[in-house]
PDB file of N, CA and C in Angstrom:
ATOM      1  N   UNK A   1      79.145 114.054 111.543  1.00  0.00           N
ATOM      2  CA  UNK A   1      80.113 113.402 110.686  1.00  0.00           C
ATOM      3  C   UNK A   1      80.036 111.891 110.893  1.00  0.00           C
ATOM      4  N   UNK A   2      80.083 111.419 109.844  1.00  0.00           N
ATOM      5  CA  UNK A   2      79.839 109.860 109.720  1.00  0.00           C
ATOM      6  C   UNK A   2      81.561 109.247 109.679  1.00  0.00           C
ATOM      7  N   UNK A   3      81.291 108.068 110.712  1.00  0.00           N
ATOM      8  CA  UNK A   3      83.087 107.553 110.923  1.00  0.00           C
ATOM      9  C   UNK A   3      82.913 106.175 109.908  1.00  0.00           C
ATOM     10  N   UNK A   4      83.873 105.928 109.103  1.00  0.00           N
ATOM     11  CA  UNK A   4      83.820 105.011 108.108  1.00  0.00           C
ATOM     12  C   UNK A   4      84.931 104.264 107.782  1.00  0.00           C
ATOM     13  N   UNK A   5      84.957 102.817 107.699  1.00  0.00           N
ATOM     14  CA  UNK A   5      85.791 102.005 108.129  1.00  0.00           C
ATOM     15  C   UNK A   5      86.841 102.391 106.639  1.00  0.00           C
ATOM     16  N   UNK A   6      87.649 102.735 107.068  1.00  0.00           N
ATOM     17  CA  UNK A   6      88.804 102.927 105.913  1.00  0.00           C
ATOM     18  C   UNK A   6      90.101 102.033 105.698  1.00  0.00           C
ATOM     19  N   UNK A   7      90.653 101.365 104.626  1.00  0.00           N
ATOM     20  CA  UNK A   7      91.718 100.790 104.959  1.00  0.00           C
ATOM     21  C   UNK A   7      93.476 101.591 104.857  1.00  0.00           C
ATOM     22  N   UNK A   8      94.033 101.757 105.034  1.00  0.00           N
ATOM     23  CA  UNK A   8      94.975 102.664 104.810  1.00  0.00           C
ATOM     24  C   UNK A   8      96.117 101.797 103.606  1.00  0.00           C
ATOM     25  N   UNK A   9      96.401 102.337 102.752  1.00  0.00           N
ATOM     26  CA  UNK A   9      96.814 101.683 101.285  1.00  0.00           C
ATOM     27  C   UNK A   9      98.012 101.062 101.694  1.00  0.00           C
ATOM     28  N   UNK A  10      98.722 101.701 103.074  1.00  0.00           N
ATOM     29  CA  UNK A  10     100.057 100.517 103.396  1.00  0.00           C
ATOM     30  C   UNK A  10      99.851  99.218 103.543  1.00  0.00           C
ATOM     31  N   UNK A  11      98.513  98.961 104.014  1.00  0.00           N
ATOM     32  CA  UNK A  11      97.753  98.146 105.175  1.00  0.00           C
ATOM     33  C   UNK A  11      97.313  96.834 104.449  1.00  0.00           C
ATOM     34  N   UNK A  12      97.608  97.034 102.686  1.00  0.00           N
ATOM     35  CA  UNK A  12      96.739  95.809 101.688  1.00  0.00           C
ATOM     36  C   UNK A  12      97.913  95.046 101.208  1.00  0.00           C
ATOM     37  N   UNK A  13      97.374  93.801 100.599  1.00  0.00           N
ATOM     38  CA  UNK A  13      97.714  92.781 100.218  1.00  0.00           C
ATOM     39  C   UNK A  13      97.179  92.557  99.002  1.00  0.00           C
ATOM     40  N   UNK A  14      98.239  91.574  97.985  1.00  0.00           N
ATOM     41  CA  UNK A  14      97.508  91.312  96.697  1.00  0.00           C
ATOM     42  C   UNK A  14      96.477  89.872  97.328  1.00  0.00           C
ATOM     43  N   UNK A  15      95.139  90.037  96.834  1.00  0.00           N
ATOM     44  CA  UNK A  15      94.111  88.969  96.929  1.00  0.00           C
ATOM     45  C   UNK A  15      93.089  89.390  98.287  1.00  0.00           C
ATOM     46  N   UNK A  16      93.319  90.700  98.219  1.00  0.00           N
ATOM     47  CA  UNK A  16      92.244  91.608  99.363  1.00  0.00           C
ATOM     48  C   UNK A  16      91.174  92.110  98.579  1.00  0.00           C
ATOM     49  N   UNK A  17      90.323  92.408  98.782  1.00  0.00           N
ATOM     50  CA  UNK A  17      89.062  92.643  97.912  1.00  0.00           C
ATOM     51  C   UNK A  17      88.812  94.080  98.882  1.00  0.00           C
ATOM     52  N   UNK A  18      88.707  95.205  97.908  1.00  0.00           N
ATOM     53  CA  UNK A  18      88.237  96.261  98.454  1.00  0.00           C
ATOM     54  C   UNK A  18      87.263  97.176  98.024  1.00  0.00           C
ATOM     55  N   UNK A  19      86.531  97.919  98.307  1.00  0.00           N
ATOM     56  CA  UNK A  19      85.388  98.992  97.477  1.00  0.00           C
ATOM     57  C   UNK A  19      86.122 100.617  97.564  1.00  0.00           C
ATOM     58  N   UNK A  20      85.973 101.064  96.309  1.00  0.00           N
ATOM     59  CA  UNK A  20      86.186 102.444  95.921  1.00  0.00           C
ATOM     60  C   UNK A  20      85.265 102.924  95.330  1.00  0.00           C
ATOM     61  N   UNK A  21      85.276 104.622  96.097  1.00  0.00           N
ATOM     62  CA  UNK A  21      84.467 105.777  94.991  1.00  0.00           C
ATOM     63  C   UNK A  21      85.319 105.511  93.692  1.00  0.00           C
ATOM     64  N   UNK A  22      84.475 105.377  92.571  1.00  0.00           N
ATOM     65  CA  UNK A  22      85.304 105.172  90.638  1.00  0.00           C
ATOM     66  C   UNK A  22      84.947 106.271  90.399  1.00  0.00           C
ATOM     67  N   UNK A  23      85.474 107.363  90.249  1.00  0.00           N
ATOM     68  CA  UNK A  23      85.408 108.317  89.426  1.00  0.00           C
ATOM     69  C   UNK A  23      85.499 108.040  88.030  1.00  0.00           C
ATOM     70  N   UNK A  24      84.379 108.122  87.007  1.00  0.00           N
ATOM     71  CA  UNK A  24      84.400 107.304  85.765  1.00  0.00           C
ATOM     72  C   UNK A  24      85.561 108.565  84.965  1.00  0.00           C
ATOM     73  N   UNK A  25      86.042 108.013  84.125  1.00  0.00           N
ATOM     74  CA  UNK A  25      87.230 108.912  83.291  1.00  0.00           C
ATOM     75  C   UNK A  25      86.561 109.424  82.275  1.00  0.00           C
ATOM     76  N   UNK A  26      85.517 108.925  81.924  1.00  0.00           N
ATOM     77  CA  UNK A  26      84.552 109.573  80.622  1.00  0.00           C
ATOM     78  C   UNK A  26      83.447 110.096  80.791  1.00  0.00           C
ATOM     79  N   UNK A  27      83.184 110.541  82.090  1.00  0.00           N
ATOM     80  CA  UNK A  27      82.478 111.189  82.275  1.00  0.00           C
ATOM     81  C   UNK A  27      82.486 111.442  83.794  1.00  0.00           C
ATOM     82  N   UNK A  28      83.129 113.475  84.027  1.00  0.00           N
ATOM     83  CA  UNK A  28      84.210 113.283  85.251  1.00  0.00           C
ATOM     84  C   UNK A  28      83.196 113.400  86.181  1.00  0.00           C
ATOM     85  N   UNK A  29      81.678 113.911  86.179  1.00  0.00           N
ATOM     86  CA  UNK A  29      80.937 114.199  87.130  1.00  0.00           C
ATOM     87  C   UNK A  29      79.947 113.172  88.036  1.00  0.00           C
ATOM     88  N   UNK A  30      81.044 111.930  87.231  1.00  0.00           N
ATOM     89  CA  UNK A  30      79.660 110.852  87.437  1.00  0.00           C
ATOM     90  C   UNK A  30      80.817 109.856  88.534  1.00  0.00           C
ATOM     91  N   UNK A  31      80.270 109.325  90.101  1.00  0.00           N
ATOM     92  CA  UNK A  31      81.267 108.488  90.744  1.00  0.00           C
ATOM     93  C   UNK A  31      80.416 107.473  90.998  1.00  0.00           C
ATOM     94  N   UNK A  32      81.025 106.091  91.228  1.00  0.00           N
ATOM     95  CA  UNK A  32      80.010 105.302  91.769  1.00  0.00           C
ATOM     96  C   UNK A  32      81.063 104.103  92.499  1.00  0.00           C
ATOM     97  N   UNK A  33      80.348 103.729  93.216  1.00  0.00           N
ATOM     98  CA  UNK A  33      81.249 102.362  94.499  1.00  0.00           C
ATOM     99  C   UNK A  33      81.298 101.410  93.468  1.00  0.00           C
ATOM    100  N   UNK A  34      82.584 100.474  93.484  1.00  0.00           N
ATOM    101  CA  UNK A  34      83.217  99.442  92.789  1.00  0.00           C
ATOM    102  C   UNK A  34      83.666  98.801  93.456  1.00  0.00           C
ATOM    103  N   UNK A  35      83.990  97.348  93.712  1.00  0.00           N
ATOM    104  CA  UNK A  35      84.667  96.575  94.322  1.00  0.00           C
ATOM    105  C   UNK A  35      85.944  96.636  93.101  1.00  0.00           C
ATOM    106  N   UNK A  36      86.922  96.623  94.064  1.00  0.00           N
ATOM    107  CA  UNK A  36      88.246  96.550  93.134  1.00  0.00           C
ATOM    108  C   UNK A  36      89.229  95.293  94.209  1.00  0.00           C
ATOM    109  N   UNK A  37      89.508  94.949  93.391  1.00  0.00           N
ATOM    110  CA  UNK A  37      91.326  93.697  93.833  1.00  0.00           C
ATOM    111  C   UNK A  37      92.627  94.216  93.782  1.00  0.00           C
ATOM    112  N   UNK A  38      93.159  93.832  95.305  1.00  0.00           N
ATOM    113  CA  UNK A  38      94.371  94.332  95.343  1.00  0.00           C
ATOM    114  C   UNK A  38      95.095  93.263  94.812  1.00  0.00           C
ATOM    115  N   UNK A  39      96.554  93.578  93.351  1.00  0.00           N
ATOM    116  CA  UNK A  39      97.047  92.759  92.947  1.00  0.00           C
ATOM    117  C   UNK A  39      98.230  93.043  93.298  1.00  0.00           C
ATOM    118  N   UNK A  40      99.334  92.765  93.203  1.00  0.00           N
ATOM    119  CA  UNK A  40     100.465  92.960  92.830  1.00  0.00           C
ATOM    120  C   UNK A  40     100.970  93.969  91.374  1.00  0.00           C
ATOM    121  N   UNK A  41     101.352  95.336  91.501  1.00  0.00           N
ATOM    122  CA  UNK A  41     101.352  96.357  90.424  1.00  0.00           C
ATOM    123  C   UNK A  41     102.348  95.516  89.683  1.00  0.00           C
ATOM    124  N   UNK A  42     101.922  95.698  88.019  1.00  0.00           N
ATOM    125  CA  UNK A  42     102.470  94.689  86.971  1.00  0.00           C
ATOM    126  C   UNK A  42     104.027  95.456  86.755  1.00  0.00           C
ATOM    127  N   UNK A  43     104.325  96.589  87.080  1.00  0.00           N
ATOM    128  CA  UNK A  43     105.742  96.990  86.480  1.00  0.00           C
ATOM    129  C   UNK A  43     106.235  97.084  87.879  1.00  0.00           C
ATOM    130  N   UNK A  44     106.591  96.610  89.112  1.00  0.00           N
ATOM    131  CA  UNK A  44     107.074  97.125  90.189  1.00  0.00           C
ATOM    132  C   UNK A  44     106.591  96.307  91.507  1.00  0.00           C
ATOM    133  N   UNK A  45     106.950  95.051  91.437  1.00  0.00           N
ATOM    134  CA  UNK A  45     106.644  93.780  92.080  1.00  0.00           C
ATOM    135  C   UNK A  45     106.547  94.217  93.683  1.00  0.00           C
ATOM    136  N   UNK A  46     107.557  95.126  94.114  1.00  0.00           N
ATOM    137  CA  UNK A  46     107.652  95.497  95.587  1.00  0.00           C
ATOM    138  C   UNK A  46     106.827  96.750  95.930  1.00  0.00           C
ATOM    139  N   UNK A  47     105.183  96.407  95.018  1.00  0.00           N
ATOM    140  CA  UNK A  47     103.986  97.572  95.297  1.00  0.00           C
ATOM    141  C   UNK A  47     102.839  96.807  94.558  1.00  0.00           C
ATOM    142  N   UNK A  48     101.839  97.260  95.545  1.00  0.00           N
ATOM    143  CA  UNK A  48     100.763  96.698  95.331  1.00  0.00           C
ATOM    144  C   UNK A  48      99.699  97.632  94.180  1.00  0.00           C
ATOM    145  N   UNK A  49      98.613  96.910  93.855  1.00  0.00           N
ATOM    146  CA  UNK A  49      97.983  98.078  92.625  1.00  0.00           C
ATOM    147  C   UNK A  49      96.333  97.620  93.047  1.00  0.00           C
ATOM    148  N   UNK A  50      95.465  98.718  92.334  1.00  0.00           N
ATOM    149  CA  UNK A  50      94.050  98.493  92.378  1.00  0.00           C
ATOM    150  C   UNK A  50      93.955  97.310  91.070  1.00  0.00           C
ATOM    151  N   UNK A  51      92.640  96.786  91.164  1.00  0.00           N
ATOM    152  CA  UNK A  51      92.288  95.957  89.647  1.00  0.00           C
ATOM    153  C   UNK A  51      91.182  96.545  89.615  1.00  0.00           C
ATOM    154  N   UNK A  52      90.744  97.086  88.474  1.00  0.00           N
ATOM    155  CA  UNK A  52      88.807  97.652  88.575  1.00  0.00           C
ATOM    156  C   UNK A  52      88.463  98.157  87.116  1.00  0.00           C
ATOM    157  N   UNK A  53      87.768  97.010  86.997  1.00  0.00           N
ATOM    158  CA  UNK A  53      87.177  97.222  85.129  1.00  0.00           C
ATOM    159  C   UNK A  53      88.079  97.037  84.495  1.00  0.00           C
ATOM    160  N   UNK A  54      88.915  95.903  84.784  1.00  0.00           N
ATOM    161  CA  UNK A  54      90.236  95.213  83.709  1.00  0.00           C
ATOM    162  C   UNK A  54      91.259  95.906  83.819  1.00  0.00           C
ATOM    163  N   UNK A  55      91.300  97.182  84.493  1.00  0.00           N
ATOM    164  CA  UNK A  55      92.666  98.035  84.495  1.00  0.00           C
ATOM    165  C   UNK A  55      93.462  97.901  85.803  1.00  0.00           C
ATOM    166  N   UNK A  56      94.687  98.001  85.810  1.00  0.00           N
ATOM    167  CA  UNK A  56      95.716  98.498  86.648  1.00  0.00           C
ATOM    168  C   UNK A  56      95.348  99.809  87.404  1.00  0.00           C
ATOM    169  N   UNK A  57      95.495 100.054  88.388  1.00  0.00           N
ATOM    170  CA  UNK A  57      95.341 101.669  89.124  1.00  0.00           C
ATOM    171  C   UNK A  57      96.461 101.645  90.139  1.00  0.00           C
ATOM    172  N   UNK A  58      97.621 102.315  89.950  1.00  0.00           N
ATOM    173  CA  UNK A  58      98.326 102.515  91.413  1.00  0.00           C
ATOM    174  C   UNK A  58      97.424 103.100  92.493  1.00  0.00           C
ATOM    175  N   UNK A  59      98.229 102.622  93.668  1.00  0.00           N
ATOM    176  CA  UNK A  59      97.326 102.923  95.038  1.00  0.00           C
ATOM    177  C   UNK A  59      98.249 104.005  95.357  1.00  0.00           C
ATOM    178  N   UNK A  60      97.713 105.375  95.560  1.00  0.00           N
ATOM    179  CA  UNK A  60      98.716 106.286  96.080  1.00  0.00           C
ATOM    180  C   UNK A  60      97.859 106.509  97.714  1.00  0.00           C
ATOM    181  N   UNK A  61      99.261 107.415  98.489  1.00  0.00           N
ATOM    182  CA  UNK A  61      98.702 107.173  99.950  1.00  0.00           C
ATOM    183  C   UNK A  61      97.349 107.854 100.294  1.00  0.00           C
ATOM    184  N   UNK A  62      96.909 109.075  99.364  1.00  0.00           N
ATOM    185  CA  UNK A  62      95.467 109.379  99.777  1.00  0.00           C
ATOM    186  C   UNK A  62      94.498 108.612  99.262  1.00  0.00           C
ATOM    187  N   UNK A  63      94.376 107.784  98.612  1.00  0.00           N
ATOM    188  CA  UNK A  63      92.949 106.902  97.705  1.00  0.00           C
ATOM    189  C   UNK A  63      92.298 106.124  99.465  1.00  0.00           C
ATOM    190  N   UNK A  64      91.006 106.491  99.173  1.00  0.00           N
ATOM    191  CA  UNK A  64      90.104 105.887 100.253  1.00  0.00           C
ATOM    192  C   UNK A  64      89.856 104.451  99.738  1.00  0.00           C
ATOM    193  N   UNK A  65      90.161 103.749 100.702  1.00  0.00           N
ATOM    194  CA  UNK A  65      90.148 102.085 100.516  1.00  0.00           C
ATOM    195  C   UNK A  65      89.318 102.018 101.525  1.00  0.00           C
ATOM    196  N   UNK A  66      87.745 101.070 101.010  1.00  0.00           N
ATOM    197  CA  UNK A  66      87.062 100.845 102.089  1.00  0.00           C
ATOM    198  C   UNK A  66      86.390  99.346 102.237  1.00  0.00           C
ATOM    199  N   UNK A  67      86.837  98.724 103.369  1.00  0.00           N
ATOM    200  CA  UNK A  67      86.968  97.075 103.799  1.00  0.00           C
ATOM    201  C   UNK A  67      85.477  96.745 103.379  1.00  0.00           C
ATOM    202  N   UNK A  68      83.615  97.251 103.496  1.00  0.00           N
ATOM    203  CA  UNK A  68      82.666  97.277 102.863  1.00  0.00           C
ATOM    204  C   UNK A  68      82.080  97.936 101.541  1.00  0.00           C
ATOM    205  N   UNK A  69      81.739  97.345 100.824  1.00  0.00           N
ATOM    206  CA  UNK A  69      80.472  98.630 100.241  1.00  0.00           C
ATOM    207  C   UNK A  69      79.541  98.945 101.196  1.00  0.00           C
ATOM    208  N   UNK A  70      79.145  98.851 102.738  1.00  0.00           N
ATOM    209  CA  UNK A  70      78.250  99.981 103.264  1.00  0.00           C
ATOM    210  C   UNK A  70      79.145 100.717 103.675  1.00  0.00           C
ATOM    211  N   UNK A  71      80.266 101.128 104.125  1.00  0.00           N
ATOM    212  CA  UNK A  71      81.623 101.891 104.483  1.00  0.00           C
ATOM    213  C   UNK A  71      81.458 102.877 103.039  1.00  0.00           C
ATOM    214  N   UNK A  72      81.724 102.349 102.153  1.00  0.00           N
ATOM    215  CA  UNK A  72      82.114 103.537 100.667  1.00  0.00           C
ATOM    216  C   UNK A  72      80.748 104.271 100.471  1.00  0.00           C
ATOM    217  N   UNK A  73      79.691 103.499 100.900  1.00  0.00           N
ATOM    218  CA  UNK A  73      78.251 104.030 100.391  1.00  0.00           C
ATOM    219  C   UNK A  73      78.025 105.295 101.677  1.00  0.00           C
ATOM    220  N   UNK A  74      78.340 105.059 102.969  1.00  0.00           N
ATOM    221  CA  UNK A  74      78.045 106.178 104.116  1.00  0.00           C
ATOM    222  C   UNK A  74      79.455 107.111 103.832  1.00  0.00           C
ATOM    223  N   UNK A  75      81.116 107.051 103.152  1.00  0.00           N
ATOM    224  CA  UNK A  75      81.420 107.699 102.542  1.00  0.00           C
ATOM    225  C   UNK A  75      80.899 108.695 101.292  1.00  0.00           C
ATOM    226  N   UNK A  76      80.339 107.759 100.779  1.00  0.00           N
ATOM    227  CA  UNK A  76      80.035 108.526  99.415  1.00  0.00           C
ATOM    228  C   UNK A  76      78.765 109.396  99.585  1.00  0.00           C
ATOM    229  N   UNK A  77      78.053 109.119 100.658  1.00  0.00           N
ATOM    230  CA  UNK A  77      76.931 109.873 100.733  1.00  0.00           C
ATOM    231  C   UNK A  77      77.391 111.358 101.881  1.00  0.00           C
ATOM    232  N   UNK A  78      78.106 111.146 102.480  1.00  0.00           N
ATOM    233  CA  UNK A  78      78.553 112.213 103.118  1.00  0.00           C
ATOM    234  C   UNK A  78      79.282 113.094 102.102  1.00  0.00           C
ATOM    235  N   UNK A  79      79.949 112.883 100.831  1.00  0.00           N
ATOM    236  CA  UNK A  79      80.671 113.617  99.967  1.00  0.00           C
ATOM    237  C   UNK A  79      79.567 114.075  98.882  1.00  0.00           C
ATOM    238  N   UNK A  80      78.761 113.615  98.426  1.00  0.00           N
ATOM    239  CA  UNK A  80      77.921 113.952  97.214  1.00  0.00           C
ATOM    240  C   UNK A  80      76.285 113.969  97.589  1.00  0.00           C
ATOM    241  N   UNK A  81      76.210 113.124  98.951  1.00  0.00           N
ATOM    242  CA  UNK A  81      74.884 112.994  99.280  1.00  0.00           C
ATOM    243  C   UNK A  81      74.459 111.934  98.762  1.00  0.00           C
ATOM    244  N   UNK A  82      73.088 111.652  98.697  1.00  0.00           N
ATOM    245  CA  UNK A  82      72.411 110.259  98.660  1.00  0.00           C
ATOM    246  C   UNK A  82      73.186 108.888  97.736  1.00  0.00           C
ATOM    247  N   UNK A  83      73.294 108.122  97.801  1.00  0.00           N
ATOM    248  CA  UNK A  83      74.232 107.052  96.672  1.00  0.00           C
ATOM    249  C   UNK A  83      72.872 106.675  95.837  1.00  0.00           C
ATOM    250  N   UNK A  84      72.551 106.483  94.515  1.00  0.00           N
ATOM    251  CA  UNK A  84      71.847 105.530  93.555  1.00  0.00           C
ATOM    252  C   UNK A  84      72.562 105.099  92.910  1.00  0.00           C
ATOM    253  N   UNK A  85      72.208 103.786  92.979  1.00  0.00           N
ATOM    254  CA  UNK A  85      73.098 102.685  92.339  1.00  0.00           C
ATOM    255  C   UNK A  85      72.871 103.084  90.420  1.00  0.00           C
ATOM    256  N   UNK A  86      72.018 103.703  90.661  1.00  0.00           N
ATOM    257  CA  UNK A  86      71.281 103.884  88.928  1.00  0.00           C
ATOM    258  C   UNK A  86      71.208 105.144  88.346  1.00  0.00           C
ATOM    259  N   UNK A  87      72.078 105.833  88.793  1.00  0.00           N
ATOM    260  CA  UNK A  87      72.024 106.969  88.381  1.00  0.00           C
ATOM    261  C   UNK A  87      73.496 107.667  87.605  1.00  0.00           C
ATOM    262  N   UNK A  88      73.693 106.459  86.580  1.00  0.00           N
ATOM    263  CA  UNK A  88      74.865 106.504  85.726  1.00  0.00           C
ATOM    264  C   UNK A  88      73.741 106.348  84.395  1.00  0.00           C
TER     265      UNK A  88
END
């Protein structure tokens, strides 16, 4: 088992820069690492939110927040196996 630097979603700040598995919404079988921004969530000032591909994402307490993309990439390869950046 591979140990992988995780951030825990209490643990962020708006203007933290973090990487997530994106599960694309239009196509559910396909995931790939994203850097996303922690902002300040636009309806609910006393909670923080993802930013990633122009959208809003609440941070709920299970979402894996990871401080690298080599952290999300030795995640993501332990969950699906090998990462290609090109294989969307």
């Amino acid at each position: 088992m591979i140990i992988v630097d995780t951030i825990d979603p209490k643990d962020v700040k708006p203007g933290d820069e973090v990487f997530v598995i994106y599960n694309n919404p239009h196509t559910p079988t396909v995931s790939n690492i994203t850097p996303a921004e922690i902002v300040q969530h636009p309806k609910d000032p006393n909670r923080a939110a993802l930013f990633i591909h122009e959208t809003f994402h609440t941070i709920e307490d299970d979402d894996a927040l990871f401080s690298s993309e080599e952290s999300a990439k030795a995640a993501y390869n332990e969950i699906f196996g090998e990462y290609d950046e090109h294989h969307y």
